[in-house]
C-alpha atoms as a PDB file:
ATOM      1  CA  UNK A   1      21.860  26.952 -50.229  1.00  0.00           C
ATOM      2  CA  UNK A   2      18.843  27.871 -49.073  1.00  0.00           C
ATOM      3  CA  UNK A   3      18.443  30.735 -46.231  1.00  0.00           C
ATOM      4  CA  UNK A   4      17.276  29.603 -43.064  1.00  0.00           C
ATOM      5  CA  UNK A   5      14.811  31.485 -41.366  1.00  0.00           C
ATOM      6  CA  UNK A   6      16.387  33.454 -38.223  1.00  0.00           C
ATOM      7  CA  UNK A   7      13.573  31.561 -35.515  1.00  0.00           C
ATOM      8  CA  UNK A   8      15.015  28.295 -36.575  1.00  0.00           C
ATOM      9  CA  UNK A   9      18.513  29.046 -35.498  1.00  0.00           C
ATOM     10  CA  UNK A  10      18.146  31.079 -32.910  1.00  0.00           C
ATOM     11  CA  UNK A  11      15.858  28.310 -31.338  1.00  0.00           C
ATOM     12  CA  UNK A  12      19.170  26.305 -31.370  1.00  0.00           C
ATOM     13  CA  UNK A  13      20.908  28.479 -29.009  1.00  0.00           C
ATOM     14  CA  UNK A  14      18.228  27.604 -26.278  1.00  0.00           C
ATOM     15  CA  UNK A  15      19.770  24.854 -24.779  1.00  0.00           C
ATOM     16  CA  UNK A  16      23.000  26.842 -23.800  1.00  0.00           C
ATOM     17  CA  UNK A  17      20.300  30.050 -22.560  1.00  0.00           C
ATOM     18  CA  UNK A  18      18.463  27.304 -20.466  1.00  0.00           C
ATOM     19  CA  UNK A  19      21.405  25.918 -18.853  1.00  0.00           C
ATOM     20  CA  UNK A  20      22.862  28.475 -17.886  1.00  0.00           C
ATOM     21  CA  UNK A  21      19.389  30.434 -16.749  1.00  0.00           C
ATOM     22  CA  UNK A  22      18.402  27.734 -14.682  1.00  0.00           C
ATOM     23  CA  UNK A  23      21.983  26.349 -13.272  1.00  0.00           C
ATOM     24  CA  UNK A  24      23.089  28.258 -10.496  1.00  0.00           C
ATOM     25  CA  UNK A  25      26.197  25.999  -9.774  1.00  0.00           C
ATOM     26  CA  UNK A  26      28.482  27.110 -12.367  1.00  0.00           C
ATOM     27  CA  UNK A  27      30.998  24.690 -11.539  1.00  0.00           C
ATOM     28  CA  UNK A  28      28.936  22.192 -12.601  1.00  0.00           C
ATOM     29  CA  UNK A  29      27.314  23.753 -15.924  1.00  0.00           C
ATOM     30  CA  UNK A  30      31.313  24.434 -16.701  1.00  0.00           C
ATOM     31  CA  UNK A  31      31.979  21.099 -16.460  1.00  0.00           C
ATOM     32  CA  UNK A  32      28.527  20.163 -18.836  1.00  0.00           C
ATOM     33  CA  UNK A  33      30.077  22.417 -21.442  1.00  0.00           C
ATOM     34  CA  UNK A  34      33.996  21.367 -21.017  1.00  0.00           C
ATOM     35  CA  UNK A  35      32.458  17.815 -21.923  1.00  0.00           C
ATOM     36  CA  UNK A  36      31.256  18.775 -25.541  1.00  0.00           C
ATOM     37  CA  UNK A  37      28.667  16.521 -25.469  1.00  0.00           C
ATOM     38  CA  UNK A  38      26.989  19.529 -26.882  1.00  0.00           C
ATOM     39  CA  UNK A  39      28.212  18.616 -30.383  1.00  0.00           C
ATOM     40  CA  UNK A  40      26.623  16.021 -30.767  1.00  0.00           C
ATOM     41  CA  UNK A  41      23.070  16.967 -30.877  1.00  0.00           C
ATOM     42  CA  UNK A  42      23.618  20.103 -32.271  1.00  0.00           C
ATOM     43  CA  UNK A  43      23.199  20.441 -35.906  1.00  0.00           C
ATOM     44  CA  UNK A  44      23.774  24.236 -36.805  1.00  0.00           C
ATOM     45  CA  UNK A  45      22.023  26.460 -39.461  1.00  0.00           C
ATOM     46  CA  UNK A  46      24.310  27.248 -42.412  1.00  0.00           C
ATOM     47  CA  UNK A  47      23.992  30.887 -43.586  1.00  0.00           C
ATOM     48  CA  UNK A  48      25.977  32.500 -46.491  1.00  0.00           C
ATOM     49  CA  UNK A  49      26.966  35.543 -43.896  1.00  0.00           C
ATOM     50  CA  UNK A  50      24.505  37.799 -41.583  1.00  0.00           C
ATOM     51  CA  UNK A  51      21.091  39.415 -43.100  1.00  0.00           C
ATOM     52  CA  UNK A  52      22.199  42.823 -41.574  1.00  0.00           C
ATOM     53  CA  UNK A  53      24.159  45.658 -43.820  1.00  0.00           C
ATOM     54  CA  UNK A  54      26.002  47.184 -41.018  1.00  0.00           C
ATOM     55  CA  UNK A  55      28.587  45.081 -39.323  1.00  0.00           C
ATOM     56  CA  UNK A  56      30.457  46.573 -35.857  1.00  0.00           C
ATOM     57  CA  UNK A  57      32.987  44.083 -34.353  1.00  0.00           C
ATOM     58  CA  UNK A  58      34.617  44.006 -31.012  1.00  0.00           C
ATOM     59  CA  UNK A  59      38.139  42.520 -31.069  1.00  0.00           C
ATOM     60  CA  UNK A  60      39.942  41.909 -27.887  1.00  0.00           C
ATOM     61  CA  UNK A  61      43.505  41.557 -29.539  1.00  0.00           C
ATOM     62  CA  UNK A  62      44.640  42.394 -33.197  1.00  0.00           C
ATOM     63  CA  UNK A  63      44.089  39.423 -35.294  1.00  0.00           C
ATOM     64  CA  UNK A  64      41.276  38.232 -33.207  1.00  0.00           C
ATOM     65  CA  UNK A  65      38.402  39.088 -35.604  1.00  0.00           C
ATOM     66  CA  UNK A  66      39.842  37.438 -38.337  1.00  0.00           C
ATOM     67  CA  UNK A  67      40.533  34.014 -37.237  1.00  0.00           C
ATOM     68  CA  UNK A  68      36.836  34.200 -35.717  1.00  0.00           C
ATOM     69  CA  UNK A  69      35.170  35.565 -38.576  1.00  0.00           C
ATOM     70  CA  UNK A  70      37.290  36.707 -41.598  1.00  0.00           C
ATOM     71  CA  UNK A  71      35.437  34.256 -43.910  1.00  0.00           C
ATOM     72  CA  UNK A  72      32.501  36.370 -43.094  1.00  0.00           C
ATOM     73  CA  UNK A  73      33.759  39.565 -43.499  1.00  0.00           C
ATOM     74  CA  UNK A  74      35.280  38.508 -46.704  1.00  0.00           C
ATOM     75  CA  UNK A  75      31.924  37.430 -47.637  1.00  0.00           C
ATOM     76  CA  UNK A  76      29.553  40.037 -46.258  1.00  0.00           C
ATOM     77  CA  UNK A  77      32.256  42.683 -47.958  1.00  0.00           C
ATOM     78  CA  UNK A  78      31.749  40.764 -51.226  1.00  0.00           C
ATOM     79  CA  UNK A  79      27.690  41.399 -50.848  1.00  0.00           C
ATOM     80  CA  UNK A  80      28.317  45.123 -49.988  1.00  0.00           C
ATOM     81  CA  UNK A  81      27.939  45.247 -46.627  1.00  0.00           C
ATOM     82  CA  UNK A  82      29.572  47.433 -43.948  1.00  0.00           C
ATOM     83  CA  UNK A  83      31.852  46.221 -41.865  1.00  0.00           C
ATOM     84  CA  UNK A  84      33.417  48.740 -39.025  1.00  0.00           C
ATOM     85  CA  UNK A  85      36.202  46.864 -36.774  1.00  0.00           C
ATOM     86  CA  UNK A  86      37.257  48.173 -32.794  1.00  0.00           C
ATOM     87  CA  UNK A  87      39.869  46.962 -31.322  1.00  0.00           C
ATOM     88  CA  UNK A  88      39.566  47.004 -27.403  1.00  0.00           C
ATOM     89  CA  UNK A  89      43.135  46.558 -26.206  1.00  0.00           C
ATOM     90  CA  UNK A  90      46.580  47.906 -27.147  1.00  0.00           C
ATOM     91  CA  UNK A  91      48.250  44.878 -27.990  1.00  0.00           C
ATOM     92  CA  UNK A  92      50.941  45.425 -25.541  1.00  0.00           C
ATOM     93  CA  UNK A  93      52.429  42.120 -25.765  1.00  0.00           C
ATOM     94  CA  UNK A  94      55.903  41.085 -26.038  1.00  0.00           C
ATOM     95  CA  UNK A  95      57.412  40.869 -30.002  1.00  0.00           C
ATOM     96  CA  UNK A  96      60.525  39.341 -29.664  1.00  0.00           C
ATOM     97  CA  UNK A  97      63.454  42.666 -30.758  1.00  0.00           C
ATOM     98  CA  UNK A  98      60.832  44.920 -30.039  1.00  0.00           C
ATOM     99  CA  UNK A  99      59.516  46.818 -27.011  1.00  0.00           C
ATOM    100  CA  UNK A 100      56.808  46.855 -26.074  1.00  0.00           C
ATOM    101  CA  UNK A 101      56.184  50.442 -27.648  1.00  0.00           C
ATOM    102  CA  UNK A 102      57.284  49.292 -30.700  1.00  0.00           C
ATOM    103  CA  UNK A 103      54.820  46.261 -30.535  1.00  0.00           C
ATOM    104  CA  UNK A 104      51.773  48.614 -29.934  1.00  0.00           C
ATOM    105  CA  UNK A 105      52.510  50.512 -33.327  1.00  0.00           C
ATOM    106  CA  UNK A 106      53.386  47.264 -35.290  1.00  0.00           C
ATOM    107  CA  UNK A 107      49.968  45.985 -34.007  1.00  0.00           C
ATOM    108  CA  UNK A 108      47.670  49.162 -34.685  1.00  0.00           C
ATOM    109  CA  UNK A 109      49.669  49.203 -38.437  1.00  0.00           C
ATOM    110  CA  UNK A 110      49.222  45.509 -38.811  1.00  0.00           C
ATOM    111  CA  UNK A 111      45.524  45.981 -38.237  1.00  0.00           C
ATOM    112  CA  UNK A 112      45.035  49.092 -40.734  1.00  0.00           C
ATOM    113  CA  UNK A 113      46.835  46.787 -43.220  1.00  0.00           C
ATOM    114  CA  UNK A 114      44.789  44.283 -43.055  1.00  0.00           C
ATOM    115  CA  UNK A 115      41.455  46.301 -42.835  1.00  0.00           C
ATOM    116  CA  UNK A 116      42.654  48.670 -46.058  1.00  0.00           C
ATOM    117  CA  UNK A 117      43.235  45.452 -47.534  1.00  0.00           C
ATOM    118  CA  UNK A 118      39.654  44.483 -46.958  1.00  0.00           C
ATOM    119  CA  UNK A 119      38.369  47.836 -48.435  1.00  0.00           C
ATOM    120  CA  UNK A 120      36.613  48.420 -45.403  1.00  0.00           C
ATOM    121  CA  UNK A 121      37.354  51.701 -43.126  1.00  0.00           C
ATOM    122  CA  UNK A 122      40.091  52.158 -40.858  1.00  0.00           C
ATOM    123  CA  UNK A 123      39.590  50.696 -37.345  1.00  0.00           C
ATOM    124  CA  UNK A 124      39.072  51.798 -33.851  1.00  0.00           C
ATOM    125  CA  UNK A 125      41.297  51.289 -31.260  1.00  0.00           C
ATOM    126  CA  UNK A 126      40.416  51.438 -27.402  1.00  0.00           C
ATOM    127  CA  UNK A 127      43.838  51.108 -26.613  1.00  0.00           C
ATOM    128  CA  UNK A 128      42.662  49.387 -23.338  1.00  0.00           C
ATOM    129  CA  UNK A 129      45.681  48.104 -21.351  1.00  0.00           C
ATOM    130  CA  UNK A 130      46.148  44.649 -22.900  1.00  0.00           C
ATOM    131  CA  UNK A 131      45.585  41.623 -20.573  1.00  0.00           C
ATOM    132  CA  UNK A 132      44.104  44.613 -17.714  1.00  0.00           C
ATOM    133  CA  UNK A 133      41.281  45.288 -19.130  1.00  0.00           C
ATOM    134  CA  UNK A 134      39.629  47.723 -16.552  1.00  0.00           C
ATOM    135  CA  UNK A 135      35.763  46.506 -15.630  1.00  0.00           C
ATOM    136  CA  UNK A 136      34.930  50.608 -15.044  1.00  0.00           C
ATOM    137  CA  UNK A 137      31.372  52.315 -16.307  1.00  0.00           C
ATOM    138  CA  UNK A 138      34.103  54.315 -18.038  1.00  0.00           C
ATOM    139  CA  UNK A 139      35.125  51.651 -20.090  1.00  0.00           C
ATOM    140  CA  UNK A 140      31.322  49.950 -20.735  1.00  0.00           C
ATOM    141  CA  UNK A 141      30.178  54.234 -21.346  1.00  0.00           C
ATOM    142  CA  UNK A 142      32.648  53.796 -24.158  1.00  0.00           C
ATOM    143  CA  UNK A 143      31.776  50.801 -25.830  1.00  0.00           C
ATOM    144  CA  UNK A 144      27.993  51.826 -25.478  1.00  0.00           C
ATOM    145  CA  UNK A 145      28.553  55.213 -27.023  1.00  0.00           C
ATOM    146  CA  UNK A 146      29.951  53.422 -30.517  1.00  0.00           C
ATOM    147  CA  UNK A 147      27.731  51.218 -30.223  1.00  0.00           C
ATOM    148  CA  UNK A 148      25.202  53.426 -30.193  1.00  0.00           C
ATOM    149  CA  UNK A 149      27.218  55.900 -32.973  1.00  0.00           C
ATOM    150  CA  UNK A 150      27.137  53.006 -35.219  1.00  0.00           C
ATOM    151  CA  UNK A 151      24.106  51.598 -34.669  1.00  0.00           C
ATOM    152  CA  UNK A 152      24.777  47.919 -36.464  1.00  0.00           C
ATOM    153  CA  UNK A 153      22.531  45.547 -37.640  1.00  0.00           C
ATOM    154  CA  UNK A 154      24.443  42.674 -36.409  1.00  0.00           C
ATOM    155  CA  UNK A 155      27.325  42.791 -33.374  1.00  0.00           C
ATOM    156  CA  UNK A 156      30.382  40.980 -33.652  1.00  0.00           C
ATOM    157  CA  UNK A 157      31.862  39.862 -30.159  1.00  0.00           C
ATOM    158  CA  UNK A 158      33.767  37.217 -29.056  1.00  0.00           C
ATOM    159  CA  UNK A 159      31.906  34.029 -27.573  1.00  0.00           C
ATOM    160  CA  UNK A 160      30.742  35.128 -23.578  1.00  0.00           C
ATOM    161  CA  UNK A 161      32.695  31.853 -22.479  1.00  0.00           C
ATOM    162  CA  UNK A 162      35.764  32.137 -24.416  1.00  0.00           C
ATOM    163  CA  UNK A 163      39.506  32.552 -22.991  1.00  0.00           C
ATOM    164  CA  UNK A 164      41.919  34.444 -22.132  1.00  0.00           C
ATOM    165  CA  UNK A 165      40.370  36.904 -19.572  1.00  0.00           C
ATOM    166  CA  UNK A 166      40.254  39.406 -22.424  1.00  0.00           C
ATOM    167  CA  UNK A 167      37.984  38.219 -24.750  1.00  0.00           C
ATOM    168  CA  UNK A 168      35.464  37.639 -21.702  1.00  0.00           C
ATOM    169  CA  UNK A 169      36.147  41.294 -20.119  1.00  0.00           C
ATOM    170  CA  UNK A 170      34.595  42.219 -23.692  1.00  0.00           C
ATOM    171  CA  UNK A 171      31.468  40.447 -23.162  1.00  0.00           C
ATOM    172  CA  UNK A 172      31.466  41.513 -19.698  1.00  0.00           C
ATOM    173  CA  UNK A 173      31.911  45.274 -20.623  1.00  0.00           C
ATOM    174  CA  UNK A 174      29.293  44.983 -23.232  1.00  0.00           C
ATOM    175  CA  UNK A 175      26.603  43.786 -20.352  1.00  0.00           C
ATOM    176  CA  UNK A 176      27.876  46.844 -18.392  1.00  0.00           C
ATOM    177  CA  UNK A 177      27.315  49.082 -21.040  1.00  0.00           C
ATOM    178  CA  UNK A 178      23.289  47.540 -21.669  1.00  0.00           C
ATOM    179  CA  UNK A 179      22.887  48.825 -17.884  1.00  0.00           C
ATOM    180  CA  UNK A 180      24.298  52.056 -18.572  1.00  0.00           C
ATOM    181  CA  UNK A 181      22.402  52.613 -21.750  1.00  0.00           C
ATOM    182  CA  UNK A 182      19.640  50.729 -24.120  1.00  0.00           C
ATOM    183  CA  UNK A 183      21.441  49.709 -26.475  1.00  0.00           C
ATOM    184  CA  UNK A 184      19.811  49.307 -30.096  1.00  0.00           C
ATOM    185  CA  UNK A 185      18.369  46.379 -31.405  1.00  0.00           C
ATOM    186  CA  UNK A 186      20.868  43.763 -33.450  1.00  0.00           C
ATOM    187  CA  UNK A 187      21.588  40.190 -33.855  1.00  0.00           C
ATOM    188  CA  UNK A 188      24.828  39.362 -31.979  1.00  0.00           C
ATOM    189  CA  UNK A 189      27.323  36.760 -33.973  1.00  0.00           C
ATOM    190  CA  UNK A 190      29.452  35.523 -31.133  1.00  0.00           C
ATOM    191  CA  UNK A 191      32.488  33.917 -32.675  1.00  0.00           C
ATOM    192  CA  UNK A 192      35.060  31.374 -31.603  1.00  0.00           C
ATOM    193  CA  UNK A 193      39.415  32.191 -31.368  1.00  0.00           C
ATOM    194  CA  UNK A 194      40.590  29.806 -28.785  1.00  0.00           C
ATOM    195  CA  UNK A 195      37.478  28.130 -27.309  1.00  0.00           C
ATOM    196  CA  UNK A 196      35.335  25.396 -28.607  1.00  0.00           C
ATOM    197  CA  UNK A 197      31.878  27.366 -28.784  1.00  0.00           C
ATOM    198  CA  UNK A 198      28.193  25.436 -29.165  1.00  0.00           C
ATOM    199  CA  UNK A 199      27.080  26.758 -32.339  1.00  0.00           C
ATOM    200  CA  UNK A 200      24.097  27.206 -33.810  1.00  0.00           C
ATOM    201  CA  UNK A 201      25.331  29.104 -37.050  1.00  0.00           C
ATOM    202  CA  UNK A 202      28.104  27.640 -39.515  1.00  0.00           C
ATOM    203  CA  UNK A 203      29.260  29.563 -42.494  1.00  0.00           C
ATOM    204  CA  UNK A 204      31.256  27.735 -45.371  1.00  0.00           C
ATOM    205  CA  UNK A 205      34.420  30.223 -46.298  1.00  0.00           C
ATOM    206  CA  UNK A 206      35.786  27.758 -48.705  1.00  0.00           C
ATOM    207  CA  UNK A 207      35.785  29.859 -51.233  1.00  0.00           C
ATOM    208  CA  UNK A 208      37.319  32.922 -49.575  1.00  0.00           C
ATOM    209  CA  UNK A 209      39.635  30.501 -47.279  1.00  0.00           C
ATOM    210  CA  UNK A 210      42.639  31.465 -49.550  1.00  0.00           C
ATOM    211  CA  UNK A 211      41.924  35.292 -49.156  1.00  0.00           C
ATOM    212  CA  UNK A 212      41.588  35.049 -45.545  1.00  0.00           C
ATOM    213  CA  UNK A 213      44.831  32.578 -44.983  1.00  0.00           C
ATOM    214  CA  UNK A 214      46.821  35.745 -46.914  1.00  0.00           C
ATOM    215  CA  UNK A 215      44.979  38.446 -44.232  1.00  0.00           C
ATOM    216  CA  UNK A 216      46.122  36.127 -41.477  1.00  0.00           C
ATOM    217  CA  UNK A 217      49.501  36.193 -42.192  1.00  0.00           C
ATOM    218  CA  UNK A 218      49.427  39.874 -42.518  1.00  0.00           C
ATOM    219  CA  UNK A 219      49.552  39.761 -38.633  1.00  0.00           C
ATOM    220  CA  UNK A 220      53.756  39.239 -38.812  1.00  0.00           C
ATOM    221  CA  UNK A 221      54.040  40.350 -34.899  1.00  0.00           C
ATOM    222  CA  UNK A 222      51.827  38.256 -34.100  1.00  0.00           C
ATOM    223  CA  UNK A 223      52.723  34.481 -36.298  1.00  0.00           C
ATOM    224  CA  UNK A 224      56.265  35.319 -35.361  1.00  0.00           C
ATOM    225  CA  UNK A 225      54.960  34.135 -31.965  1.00  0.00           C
ATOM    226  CA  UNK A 226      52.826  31.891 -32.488  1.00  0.00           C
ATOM    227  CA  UNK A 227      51.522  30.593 -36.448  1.00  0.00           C
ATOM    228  CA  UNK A 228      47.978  31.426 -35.957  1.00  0.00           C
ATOM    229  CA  UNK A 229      47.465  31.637 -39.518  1.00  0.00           C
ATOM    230  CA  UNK A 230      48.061  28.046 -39.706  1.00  0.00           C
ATOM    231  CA  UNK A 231      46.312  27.389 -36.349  1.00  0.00           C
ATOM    232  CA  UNK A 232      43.177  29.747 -37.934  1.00  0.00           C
ATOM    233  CA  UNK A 233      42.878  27.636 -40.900  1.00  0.00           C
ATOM    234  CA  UNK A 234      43.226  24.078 -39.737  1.00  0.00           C
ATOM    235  CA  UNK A 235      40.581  25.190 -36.821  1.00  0.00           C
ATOM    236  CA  UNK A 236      38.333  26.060 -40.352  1.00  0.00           C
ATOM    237  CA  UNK A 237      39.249  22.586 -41.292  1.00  0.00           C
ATOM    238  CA  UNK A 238      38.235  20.683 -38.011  1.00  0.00           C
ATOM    239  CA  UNK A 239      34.910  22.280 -38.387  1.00  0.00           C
ATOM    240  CA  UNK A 240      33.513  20.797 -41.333  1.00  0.00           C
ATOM    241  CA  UNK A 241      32.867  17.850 -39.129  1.00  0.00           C
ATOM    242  CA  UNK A 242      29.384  19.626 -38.393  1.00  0.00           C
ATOM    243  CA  UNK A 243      28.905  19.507 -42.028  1.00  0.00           C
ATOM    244  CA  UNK A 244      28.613  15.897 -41.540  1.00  0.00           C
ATOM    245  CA  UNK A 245      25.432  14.652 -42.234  1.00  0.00           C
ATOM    246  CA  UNK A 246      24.093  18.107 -43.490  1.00  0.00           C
ATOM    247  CA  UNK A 247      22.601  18.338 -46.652  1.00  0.00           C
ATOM    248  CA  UNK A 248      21.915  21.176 -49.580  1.00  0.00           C
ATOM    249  CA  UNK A 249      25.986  21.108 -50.765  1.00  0.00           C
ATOM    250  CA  UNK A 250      26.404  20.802 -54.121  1.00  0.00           C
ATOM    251  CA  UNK A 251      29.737  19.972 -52.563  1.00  0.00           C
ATOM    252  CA  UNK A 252      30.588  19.636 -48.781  1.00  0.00           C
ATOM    253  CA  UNK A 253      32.793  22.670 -47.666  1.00  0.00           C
ATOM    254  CA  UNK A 254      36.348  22.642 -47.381  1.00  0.00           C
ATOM    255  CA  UNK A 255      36.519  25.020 -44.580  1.00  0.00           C
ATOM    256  CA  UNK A 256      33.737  26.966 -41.841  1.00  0.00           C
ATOM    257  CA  UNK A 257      33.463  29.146 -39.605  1.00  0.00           C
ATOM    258  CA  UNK A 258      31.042  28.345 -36.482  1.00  0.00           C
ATOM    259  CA  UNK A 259      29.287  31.469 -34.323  1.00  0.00           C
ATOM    260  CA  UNK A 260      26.693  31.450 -31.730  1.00  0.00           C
ATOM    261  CA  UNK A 261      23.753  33.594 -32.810  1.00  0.00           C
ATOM    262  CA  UNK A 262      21.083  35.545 -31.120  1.00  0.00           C
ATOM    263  CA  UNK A 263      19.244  38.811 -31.186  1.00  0.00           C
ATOM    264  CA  UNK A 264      21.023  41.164 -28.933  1.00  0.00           C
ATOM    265  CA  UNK A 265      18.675  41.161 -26.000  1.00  0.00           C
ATOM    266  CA  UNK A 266      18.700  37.543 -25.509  1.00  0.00           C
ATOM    267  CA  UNK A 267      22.339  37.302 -25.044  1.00  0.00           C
ATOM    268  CA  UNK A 268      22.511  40.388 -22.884  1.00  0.00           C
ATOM    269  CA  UNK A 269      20.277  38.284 -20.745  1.00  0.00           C
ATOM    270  CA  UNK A 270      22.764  35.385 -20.542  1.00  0.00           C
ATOM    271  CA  UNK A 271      25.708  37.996 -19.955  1.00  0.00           C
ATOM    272  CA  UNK A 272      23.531  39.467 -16.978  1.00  0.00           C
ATOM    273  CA  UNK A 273      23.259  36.253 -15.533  1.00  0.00           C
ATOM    274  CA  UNK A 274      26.568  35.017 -16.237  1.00  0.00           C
ATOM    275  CA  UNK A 275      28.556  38.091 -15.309  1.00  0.00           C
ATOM    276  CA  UNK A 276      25.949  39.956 -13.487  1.00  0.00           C
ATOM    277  CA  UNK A 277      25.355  37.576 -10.889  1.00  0.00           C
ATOM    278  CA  UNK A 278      28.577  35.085 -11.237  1.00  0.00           C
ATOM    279  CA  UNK A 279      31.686  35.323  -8.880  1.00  0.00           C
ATOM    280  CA  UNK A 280      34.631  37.307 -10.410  1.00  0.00           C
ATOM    281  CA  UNK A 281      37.131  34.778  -8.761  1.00  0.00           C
ATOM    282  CA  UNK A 282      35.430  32.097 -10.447  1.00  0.00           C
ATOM    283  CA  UNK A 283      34.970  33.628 -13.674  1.00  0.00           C
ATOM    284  CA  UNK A 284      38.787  35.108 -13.973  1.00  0.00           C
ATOM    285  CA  UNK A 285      40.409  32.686 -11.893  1.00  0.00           C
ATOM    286  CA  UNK A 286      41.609  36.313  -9.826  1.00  0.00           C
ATOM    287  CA  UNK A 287      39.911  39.286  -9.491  1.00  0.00           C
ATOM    288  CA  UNK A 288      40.969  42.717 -11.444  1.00  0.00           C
END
């Protein structure tokens, strides 16, 4: 597969940047996007994993990151990159025969499990209050200051639009920190969980799909709620319909992994305007 320039798929995230620069009712550019019409005209850039060596992801909830992304981490691991994993909340969510105490620790173990298992270094946890995330400039000074400790060539996040009110408050803290702080050049990989995203990068994880099935259902507390390992990898599935059409496969992948993809500063831009500017009521459905 040959390696697409960066200019030609970042010029494939303009439409989404131009909507939302230029739409001031976002009722109505919600209701553009809820349509997916999006999907049709979009044709994304695949990439084997990001150019960068150093890899910092922000994951709302434990598990997060690797139904987004794991492919990729599996794959940038595999090329000897970096890859350095936070974890914003506390995962204080029921587990049922635990407490909620006892969920927290089977959460932050789960996650050191699954990131020894990886051969990458232990994560970071923010221990934010799960599901009350806090929009403070103590909270965005944190996330600024690893940022800036780190300093990664390429930012994990979820994507701005995504739900629950979690996975946003993480985009919306990271625009809080950019006013506290310049933060240093990357490229931002925004990556889907729950939401259908308008990509303009796919990645084909067929061949590490087994692998990153087995890390998914390392996350016991959480597939005894819900089986997002299943749900993680039939999402994978669905997405080779953007491989339709496509061409360069030797053989059409099995299973991807979609992101939106920018340089940093352009999607600080679209968080400033989004979150900056937009109504809390609208954008949380209550404010916190």
């Amino acid at each position: 597969m040959v390696r697409r320039s960066a200019l030609e798929y970042w010029s494939k995230g303009f439409a989404l940047a131009q909507l939302l620069k230029r739409t001031t009712d976002f009722e109505l550019a919600i209701q553009v996007l809820s349509t997916n019409r999006f999907r049709r005209a979009l044709r994304p850039s695949f990439l084997p994993c990001p150019q960068g060596k150093r890899l910092l992801v922000f994951a709302p909830h434990q598990d997060d990151e690797i139904i987004g992304a794991g492919g990729v981490f599996l794959r940038s691991i595999q090329e000897g990159k970096s890859v350095q994993c936070i974890y914003v909340t506390d995962g204080a969510t029921g587990v049922p025969g635990h407490t909620i105490k006892e969920a927290v620790g089977l959460r932050r173990e789960e996650a050191r499990r699954v990131w020894s298992a990886l051969g990458s270094p232990a994560p970071i946890f923010l221990d934010f209050p799960c599901g009350e995330i806090e929009l403070s400039e103590e909270n965005a000074g944190i996330m600024a200051k690893h940022i800036h400790e780190y300093s990664p060539d390429t930012l994990f996040v979820p994507f701005f639009l995504e739900d629950p009110n979690d996975h946003r408050k993480v985009n919306h803290l990271l625009c809080m920190a950019s006013q506290i702080s310049v933060l240093p050049a990357a490229e931002v990989w925004a990556y889907e969980i729950t939401t259908m995203i308008c990509p303009n990068v796919a990645v084909d994880i067929t061949d590490v799909m087994d692998r990153k099935y087995e890390l998914m259902q390392m996350w016991e507390s959480q597939n005894c709620i819900f089986d997002y390992a299943h749900q993680s990898k039939g999402m994978n599935a669905a997405h080779t319909l953007y491989c339709k059409g496509a061409s360069g496969f030797e053989k059409v992948p099995l299973y991807v992994e979609l992101f939106f993809v920018v340089p940093l500063s352009e999607y600080l831009e679209l968080l400033a305007h989004y979150y900056g500017a937009g109504d809390l009521q609208q954008i949380y459905g209550q404010i916190r």
